[in-house]
Each structure stands twice: as C-alpha cells, then as structure tokens.
C-alpha atoms as a PDB file:
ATOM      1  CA  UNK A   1      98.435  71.753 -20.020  1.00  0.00           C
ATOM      2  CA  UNK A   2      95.311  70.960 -22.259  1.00  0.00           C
ATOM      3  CA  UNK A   3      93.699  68.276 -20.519  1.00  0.00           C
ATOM      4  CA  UNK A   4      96.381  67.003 -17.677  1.00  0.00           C
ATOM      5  CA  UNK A   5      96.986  69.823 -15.539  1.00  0.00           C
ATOM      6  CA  UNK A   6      93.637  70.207 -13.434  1.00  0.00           C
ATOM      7  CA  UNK A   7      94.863  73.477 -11.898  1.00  0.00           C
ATOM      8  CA  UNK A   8      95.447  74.905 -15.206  1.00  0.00           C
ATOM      9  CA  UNK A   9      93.057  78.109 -14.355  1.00  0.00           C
ATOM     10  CA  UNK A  10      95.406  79.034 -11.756  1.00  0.00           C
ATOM     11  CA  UNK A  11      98.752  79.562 -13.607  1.00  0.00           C
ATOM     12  CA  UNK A  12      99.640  82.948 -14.561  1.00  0.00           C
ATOM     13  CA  UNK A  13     100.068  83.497 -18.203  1.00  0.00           C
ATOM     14  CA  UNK A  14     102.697  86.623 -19.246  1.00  0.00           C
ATOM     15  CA  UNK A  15     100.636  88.338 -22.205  1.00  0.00           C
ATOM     16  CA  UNK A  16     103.550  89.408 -23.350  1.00  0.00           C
ATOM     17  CA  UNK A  17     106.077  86.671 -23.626  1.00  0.00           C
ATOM     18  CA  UNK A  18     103.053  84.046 -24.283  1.00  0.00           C
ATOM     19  CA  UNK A  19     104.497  81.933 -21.473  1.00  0.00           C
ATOM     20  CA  UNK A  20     102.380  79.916 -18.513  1.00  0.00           C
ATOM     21  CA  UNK A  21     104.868  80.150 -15.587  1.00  0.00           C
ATOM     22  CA  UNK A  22     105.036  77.398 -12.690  1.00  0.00           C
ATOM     23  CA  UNK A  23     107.412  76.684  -9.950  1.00  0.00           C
ATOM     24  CA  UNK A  24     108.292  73.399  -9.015  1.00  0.00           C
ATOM     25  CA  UNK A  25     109.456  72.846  -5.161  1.00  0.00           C
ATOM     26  CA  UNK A  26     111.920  70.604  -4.936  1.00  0.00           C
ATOM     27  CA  UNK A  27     114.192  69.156  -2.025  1.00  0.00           C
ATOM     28  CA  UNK A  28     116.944  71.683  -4.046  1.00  0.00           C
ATOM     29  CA  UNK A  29     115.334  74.645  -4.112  1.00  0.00           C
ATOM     30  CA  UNK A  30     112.521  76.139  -6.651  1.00  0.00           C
ATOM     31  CA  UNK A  31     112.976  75.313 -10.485  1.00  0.00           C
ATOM     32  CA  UNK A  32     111.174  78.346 -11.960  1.00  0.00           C
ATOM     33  CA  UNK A  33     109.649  76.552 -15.381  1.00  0.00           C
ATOM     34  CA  UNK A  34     108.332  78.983 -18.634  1.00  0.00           C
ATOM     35  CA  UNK A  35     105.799  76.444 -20.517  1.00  0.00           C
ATOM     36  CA  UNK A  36     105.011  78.497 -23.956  1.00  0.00           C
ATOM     37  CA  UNK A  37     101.743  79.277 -24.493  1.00  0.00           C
ATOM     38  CA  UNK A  38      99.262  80.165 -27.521  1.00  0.00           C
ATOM     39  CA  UNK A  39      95.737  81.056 -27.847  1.00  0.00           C
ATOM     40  CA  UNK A  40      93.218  79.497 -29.786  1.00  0.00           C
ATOM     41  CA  UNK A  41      91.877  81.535 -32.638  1.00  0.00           C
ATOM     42  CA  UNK A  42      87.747  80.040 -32.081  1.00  0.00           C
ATOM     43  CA  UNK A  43      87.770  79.940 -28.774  1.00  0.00           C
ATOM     44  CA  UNK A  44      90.371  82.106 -26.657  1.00  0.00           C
ATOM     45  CA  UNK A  45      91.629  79.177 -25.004  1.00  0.00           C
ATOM     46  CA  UNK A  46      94.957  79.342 -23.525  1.00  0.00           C
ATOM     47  CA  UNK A  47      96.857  76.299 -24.476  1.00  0.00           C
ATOM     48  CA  UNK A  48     100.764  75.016 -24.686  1.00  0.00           C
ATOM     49  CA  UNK A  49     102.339  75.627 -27.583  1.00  0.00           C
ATOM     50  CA  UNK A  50     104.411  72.653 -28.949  1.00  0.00           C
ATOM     51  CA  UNK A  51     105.750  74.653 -31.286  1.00  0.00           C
ATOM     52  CA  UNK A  52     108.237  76.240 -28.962  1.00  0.00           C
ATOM     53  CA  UNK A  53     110.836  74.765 -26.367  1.00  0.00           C
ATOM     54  CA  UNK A  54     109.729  74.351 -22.916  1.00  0.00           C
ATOM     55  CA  UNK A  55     112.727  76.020 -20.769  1.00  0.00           C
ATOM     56  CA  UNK A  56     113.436  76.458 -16.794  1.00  0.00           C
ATOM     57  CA  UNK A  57     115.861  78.283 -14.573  1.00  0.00           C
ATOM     58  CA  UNK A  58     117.708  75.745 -12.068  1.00  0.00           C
ATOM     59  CA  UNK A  59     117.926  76.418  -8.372  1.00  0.00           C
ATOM     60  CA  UNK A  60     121.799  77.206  -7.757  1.00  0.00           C
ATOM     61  CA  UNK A  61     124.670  74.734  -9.288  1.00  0.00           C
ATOM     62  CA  UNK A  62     128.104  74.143  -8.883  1.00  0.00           C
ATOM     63  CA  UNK A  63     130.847  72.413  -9.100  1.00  0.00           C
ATOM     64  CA  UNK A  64     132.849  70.639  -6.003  1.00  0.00           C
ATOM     65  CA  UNK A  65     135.861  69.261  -7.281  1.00  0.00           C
ATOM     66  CA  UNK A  66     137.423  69.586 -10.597  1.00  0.00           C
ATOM     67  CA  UNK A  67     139.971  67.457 -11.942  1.00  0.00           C
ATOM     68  CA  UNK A  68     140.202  65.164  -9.261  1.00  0.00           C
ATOM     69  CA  UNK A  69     142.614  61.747  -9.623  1.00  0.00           C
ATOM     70  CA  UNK A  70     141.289  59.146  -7.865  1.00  0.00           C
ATOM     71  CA  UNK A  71     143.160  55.890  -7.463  1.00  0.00           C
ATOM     72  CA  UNK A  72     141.306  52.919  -8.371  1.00  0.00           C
ATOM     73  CA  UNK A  73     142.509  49.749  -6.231  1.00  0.00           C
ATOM     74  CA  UNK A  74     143.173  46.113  -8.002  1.00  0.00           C
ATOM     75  CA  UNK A  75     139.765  44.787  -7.518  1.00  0.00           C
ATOM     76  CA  UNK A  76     137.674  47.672  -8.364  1.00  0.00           C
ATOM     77  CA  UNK A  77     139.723  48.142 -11.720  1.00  0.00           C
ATOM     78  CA  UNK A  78     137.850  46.926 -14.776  1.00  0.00           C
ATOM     79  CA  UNK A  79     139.356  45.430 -17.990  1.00  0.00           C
ATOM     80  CA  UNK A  80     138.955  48.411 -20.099  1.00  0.00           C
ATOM     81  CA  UNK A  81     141.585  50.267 -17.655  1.00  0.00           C
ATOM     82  CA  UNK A  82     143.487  47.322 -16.806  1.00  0.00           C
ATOM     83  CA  UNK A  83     144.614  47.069 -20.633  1.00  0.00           C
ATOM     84  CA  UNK A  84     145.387  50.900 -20.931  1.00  0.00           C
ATOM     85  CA  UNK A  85     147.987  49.964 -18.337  1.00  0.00           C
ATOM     86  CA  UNK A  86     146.264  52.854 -15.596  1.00  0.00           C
ATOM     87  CA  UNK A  87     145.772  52.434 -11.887  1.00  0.00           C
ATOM     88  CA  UNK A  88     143.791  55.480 -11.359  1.00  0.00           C
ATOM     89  CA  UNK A  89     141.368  58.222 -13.110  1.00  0.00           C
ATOM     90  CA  UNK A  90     140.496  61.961 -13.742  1.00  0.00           C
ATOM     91  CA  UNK A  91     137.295  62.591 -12.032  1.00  0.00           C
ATOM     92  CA  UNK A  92     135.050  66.406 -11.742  1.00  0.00           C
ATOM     93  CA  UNK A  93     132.523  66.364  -9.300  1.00  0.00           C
ATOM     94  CA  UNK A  94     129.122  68.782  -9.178  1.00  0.00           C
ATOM     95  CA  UNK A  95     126.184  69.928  -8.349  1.00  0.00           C
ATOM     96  CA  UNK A  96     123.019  69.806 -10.257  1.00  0.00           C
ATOM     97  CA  UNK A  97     120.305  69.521  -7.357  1.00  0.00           C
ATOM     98  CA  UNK A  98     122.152  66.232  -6.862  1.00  0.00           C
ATOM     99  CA  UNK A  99     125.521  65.362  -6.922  1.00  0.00           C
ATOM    100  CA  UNK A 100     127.054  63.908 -10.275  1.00  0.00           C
ATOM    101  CA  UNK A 101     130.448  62.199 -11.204  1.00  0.00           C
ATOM    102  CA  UNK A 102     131.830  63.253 -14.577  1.00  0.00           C
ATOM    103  CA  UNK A 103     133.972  61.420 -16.588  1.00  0.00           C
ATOM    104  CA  UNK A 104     135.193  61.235 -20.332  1.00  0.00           C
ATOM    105  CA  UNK A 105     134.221  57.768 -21.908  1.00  0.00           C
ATOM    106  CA  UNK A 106     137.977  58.413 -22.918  1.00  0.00           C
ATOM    107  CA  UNK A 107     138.784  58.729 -19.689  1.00  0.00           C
ATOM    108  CA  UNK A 108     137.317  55.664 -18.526  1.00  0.00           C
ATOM    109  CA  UNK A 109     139.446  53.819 -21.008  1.00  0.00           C
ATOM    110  CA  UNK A 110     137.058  54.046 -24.073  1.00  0.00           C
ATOM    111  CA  UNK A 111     139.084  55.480 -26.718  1.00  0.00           C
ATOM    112  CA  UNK A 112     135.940  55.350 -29.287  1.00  0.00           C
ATOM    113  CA  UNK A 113     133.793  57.915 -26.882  1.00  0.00           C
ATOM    114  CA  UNK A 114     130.133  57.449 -27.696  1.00  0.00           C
ATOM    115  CA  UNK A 115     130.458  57.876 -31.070  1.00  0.00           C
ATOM    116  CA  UNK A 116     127.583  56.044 -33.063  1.00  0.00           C
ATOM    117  CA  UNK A 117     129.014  52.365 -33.533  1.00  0.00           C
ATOM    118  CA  UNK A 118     131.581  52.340 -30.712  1.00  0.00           C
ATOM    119  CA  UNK A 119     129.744  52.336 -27.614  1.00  0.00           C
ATOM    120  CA  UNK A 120     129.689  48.852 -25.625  1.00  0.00           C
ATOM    121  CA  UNK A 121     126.774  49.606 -23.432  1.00  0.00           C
ATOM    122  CA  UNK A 122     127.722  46.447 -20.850  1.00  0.00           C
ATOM    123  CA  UNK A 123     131.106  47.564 -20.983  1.00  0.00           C
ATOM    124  CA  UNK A 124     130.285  50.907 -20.243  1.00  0.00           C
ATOM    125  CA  UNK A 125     128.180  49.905 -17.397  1.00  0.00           C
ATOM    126  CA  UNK A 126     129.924  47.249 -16.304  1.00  0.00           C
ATOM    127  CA  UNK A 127     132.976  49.987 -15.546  1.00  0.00           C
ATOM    128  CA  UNK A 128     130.641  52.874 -14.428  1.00  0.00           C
ATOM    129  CA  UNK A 129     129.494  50.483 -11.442  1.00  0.00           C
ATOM    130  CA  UNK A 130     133.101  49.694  -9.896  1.00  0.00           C
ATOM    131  CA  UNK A 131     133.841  53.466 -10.537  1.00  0.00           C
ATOM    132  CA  UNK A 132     130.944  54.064  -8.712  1.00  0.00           C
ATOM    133  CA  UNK A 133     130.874  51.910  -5.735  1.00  0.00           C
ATOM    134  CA  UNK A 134     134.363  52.878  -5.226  1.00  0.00           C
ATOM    135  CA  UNK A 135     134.024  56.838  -5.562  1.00  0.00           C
ATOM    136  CA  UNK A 136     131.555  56.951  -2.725  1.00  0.00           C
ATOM    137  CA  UNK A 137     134.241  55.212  -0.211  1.00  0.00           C
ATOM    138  CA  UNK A 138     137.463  57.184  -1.495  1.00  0.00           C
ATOM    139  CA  UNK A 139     138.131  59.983   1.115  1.00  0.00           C
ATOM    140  CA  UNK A 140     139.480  62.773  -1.725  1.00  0.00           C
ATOM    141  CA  UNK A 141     136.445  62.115  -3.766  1.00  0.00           C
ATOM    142  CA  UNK A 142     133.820  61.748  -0.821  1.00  0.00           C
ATOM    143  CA  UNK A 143     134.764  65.405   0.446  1.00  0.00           C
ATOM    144  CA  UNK A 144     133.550  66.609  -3.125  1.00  0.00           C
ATOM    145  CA  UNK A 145     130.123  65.512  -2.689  1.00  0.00           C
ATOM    146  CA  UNK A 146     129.634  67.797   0.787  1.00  0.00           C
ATOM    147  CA  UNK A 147     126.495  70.689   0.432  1.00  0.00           C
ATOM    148  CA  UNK A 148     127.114  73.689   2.034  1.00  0.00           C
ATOM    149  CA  UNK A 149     123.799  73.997   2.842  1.00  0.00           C
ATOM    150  CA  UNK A 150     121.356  70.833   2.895  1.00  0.00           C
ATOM    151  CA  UNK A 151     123.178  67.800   4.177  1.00  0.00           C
ATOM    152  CA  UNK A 152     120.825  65.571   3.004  1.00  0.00           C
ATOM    153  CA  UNK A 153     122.271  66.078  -0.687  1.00  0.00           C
ATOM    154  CA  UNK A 154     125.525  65.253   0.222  1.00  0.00           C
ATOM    155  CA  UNK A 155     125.391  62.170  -1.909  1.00  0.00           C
ATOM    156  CA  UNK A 156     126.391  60.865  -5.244  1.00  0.00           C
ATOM    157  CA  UNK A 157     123.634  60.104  -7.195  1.00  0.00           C
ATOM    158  CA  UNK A 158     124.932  59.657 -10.434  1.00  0.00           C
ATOM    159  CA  UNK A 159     127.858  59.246 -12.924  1.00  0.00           C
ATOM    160  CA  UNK A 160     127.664  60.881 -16.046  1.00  0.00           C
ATOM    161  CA  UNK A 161     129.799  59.506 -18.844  1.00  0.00           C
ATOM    162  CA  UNK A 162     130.992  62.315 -21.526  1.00  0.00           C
ATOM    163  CA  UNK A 163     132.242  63.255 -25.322  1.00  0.00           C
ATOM    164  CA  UNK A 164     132.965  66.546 -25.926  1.00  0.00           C
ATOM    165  CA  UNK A 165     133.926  65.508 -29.481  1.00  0.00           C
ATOM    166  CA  UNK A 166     130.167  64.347 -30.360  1.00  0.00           C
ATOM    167  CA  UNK A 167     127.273  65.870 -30.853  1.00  0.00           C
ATOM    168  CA  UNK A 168     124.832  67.887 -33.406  1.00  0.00           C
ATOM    169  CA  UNK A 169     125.116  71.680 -32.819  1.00  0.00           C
ATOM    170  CA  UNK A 170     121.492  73.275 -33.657  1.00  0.00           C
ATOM    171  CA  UNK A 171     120.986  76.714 -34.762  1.00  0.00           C
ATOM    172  CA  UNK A 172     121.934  78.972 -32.090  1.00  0.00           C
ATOM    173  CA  UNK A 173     124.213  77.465 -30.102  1.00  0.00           C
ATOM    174  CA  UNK A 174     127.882  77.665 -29.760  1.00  0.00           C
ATOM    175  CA  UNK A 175     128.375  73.728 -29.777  1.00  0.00           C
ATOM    176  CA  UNK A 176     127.665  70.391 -28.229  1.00  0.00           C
ATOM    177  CA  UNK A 177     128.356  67.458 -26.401  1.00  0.00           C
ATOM    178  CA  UNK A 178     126.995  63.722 -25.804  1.00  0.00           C
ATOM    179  CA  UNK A 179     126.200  62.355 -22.325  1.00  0.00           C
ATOM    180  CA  UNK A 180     125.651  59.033 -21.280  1.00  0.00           C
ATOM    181  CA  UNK A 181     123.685  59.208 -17.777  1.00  0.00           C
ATOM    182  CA  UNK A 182     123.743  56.073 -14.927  1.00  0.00           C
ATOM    183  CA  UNK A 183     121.935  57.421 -12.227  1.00  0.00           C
ATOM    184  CA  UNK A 184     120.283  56.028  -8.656  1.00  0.00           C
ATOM    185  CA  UNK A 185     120.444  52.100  -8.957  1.00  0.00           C
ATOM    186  CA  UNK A 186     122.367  51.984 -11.871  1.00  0.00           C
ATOM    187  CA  UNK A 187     119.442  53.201 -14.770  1.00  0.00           C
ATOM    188  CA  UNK A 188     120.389  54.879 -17.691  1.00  0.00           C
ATOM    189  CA  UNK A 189     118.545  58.185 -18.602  1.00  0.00           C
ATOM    190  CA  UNK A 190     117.306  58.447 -21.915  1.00  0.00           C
ATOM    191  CA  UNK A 191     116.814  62.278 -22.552  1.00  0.00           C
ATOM    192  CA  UNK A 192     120.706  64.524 -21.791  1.00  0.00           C
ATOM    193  CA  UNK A 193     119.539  64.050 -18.290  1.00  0.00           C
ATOM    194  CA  UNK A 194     117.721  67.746 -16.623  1.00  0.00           C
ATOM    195  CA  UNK A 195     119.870  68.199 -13.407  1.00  0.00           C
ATOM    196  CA  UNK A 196     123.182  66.987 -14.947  1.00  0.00           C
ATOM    197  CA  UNK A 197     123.233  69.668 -17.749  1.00  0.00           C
ATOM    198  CA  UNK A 198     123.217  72.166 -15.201  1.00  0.00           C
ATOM    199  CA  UNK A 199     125.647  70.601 -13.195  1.00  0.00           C
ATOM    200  CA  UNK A 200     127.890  70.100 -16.562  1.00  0.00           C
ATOM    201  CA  UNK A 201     127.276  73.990 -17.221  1.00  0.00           C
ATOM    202  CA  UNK A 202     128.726  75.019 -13.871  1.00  0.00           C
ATOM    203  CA  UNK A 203     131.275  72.979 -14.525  1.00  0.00           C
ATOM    204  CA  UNK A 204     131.918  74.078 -17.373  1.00  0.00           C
ATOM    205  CA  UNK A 205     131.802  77.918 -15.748  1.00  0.00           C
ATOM    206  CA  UNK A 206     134.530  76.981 -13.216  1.00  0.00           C
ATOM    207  CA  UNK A 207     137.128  75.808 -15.313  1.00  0.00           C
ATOM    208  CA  UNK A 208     136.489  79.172 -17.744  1.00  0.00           C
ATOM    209  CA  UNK A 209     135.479  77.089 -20.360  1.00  0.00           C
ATOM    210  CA  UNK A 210     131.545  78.875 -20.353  1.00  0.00           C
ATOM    211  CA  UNK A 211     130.458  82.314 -20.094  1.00  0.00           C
ATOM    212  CA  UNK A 212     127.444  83.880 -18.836  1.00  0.00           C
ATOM    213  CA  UNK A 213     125.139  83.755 -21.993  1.00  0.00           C
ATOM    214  CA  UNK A 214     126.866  81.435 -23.557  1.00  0.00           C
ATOM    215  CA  UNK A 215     124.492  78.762 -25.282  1.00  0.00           C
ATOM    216  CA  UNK A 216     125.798  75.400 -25.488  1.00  0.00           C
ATOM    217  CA  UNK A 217     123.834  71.764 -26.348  1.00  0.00           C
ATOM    218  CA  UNK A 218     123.735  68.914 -24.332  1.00  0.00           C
ATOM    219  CA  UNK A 219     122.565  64.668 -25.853  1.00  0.00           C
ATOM    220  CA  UNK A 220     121.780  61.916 -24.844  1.00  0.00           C
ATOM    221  CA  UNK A 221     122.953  58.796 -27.421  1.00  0.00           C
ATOM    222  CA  UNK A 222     119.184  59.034 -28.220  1.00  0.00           C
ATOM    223  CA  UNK A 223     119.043  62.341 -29.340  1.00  0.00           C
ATOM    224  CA  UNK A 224     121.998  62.017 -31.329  1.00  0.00           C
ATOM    225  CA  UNK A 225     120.457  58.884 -32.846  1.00  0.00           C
ATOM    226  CA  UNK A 226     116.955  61.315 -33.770  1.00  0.00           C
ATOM    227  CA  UNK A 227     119.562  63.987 -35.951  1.00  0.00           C
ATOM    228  CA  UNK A 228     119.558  65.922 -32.592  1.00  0.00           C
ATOM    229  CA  UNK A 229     116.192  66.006 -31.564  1.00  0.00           C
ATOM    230  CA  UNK A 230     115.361  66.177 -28.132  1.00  0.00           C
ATOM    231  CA  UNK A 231     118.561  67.797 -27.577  1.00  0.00           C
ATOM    232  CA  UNK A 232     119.158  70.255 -24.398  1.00  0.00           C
ATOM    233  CA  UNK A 233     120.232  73.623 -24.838  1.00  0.00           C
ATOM    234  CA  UNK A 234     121.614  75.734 -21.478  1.00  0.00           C
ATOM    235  CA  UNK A 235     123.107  79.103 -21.087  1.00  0.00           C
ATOM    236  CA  UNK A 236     124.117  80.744 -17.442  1.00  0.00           C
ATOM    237  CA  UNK A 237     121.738  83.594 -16.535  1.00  0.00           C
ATOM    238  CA  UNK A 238     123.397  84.438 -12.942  1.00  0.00           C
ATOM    239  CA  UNK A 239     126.291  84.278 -10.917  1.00  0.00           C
ATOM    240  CA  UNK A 240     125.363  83.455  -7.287  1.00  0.00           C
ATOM    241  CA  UNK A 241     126.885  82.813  -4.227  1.00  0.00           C
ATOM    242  CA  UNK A 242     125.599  79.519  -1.705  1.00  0.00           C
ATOM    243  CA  UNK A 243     126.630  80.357   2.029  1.00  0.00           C
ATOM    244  CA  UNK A 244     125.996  77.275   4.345  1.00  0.00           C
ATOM    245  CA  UNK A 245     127.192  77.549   8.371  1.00  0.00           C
ATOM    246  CA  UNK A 246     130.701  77.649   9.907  1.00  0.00           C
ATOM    247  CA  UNK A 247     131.443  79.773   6.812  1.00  0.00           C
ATOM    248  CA  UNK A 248     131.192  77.303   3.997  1.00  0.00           C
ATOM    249  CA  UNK A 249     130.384  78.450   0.585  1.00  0.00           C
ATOM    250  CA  UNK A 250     130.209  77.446  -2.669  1.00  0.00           C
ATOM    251  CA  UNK A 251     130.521  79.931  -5.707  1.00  0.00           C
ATOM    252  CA  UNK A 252     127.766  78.480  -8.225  1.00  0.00           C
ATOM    253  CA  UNK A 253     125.183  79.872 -10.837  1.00  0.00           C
ATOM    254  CA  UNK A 254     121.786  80.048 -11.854  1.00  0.00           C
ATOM    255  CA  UNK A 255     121.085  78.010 -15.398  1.00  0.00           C
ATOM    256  CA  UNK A 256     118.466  78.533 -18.191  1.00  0.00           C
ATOM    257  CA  UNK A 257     117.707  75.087 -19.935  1.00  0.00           C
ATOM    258  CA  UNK A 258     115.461  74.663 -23.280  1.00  0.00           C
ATOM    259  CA  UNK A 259     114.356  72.094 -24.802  1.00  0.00           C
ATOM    260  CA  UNK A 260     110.921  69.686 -26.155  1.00  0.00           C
ATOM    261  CA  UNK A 261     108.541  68.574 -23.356  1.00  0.00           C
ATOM    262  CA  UNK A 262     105.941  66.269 -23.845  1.00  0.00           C
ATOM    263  CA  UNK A 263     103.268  64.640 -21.263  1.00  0.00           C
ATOM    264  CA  UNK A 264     104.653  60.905 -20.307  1.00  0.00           C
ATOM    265  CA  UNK A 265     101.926  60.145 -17.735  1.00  0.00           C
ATOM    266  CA  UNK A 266     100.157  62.101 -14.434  1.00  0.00           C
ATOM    267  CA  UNK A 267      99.709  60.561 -10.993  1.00  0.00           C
ATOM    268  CA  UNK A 268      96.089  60.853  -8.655  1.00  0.00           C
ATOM    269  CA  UNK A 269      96.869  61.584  -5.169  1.00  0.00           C
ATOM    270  CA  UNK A 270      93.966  60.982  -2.687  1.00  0.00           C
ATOM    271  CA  UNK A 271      93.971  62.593   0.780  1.00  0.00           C
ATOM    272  CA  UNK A 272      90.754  61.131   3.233  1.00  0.00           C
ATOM    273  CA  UNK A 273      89.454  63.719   5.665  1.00  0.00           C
ATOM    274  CA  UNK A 274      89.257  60.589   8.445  1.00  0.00           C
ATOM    275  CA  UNK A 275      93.297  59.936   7.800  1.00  0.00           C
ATOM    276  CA  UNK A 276      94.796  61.264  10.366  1.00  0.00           C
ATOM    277  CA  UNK A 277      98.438  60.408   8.570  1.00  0.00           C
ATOM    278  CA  UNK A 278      97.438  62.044   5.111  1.00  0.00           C
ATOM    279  CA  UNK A 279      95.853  65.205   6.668  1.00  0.00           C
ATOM    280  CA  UNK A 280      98.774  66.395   8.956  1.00  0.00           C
ATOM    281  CA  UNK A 281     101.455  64.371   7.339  1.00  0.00           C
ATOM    282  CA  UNK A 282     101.134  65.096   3.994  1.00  0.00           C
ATOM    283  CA  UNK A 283     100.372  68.076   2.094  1.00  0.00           C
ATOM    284  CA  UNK A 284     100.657  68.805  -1.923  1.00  0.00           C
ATOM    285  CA  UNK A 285     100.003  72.651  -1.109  1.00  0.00           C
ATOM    286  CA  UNK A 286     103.005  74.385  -2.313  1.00  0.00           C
ATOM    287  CA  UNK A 287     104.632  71.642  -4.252  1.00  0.00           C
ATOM    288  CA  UNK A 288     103.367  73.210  -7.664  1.00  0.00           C
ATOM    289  CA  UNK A 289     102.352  77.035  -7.468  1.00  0.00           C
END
C-alpha cells in the first residue's frame, strides 16, 4: 500500500483496529479485505504493516454435494486406481466463489498422501486430469456444480487434492491440513489456494466437522516445505442462507481467512477519451472501493 496502490488516500483506515479496509468486486460477490496498518513514528504516514496477517471475509460458500461416489469408466481410470483394484471414487463438491472437486490423495489411490517424500507430482496430475475431464460429464456429479443464484458459476474450476493427516498447526489454531490445488487448465497453485479454503471450511461446516469460530490451517506442499509459513488460517464468522429462483437454496456461510500478503506485481489500465469501446464498455469504477 506504500508505493503500489495509487488510490491509497482514499481507503478508510479504522483508528481503532489499525486496519485499511477495501472491498474487492468480484463476479461472486464482494470479498471485504482488512490490510493491517501502522503509522510511521517521523512522519504520520499510514502504511501496511507486515508484521501482521492480511485477512478477508469471503462472499457466501458452500458445499453442493458431499460424499459423492462417482464411477470412473475403463478408459478414464488411471494406474494408481487400477492397481487398488477400484472402479469408482468418493468425491465432495463446493463452493468457494468457484466450484471445487475435493478428494483425499488417499482417495485417489495414493496411500502416501502428500507427505514430504511421497508425492509423485506427474502421477498426481496425470490422475487429477482423467478425474477431471470425467467429473464434468458424469450426470450425479454435474448436478453438484449448479449455483442457485449466478449460472455463470455453475462450473468446475478446480480439483483440490487433500491430507488431513499433514500439516504444521501454528499457534492458535485447532489443527491443519495440506492441499494440493489443479485449477483452470490444469496449473497448480502454489499458496493453500484463497477460494478453496473457504470452500474446504464450508465443507467442513456441513458434515459437522467445523464450528462457527473454530480456527483451523490450511497448506499448500510449499508452505509445509517453509516450516508452515505462508500457511492459511480460516474460521466461520456467519451462517447465511443463498436463495436463487424457483425456490432453490443453498445453506452456506460467511468465512474469515488470515494469512501473509505480499505485492507480486500491479497492472496499468489505460482508458482513451476518443475510444468509444473503453469509455462505455469498460469501467474500473467500483471494482476496488
């Protein structure tokens, strides 16, 4: 917020809680973001304070299928399930402002997890990309991965390989787990992956295994690999309800994540006054208030 945010002198700062708050618009709704603050001792500045976690609250999450068995046909079935002898697997689907898969590396016929030393990363992805093209054609899983309320989210954008066995617990929170995120053409997210932790905490809130206040730690195999650095840490803050037409629903939550933030790069956008296109077609007013 030093030097890279231009409309710096616009953000309100809470005294009180020494926090800079912004919200971002995004297609899901508005992420309300708390970016700690501290001032300057020889010059009053207002400045971020890297010193404490950067947090937001998530537009509402929740899950759309839990526990679902999917049957795998012969040619999507990859080795690793072929020699556990299995013709189908356990899959929970949710919503995180996009719509994850989540599966146990167990579960997908790793019997290490992502414990340091056993994961195959090319066998890993090799099996998350037939489980993937397949999910998105089979009819019990493609009904998980309907919005009540935006069709244009009814997609699945990622899978999201998990070990709840692994993971450092920080100070303050009640335990942890490791993720391993594939998302959009087949990437893999470094950090425990924003959108998916609060997917994986409601989740975690419809199968009773969370409670509201509850803090719980979310990593990536890189944060694992820096003693737990980097780490995400999310609690539920609200219950709410999303009501889309012809009655459909969804019973999700609102969900507090924490964790280090750091500036990876800014972008310049230009709008000419003689564009007709970039004057009534395009607007950043609003995205960032």
């Amino acid at each position: 917020m030093r030097r890279f945010f231009p409309r710096r002198r616009e953000v309100v700062i809470d005294p009180v809680e020494k926090v800079a708050r912004v919200n971002l618009h995004a297609p899901c709704g508005v992420v309300r973001v708390d970016v700690p603050t501290i001032t300057m001792e020889e010059d009053g500045r207002v400045v971020s304070d890297p010193e404490r976690p950067v947090a937001f609250i998530s537009s509402p999450v929740f899950a759309s299928g839990v526990d679902v068995e999917v049957h795998i046909p012969k040619e999507k079935r990859w080795p690793e399930l072929e020699l556990a002898g299995r013709k189908s697997v356990v899959v929970d689907a949710c919503f995180g402002g996009t719509f994850y898969a989540i599966i146990s590396a167990q579960e997908l016929g790793f019997p290490g997890g992502l414990r340091k030393g056993k994961v195959d990363l090319d066998a890993i992805g090799r099996a998350v990309k037939s489980l993937k093209s397949h999910l998105v054609e089979a009819p019990k899983f493609a009904a998980c991965i309907k919005h009540p309320t935006t069709p244009d989210l009814s997609f699945l954008y990622s899978v999201m390989v998990v070990d709840h066995k692994v993971g450092v617990v920080p100070e303050g929170s009640d335990g942890a787990e490791t993720g391993l995120c594939y998302f959009a053409d087949h990437q893999i997210d470094r950090s425990p992956t924003g959108s998916c932790v609060v997917a994986r905490m409601a989740l975690a809130y419809a199968k009773g295994l969370r409670k509201p206040g509850q803090r719980w730690t979310y990593h990536s195999l890189v944060s694992n690999a820096f003693a737990g650095n980097g780490g995400f840490t999310a609690s539920i803050v609200e219950e709410v309800e999303i009501a889309g037409g012809e009655g459909i629903k969804a019973n999700g939550v609102l969900v507090r994540v924490e964790g280090q933030a750091y500036y990876t790069g800014s972008s310049t956008f230009i709008v000419e006054e003689d564009d007709p296109i970039s004057v009534k077609g395009f607007s950043m007013k609003g995205v960032c208030s």
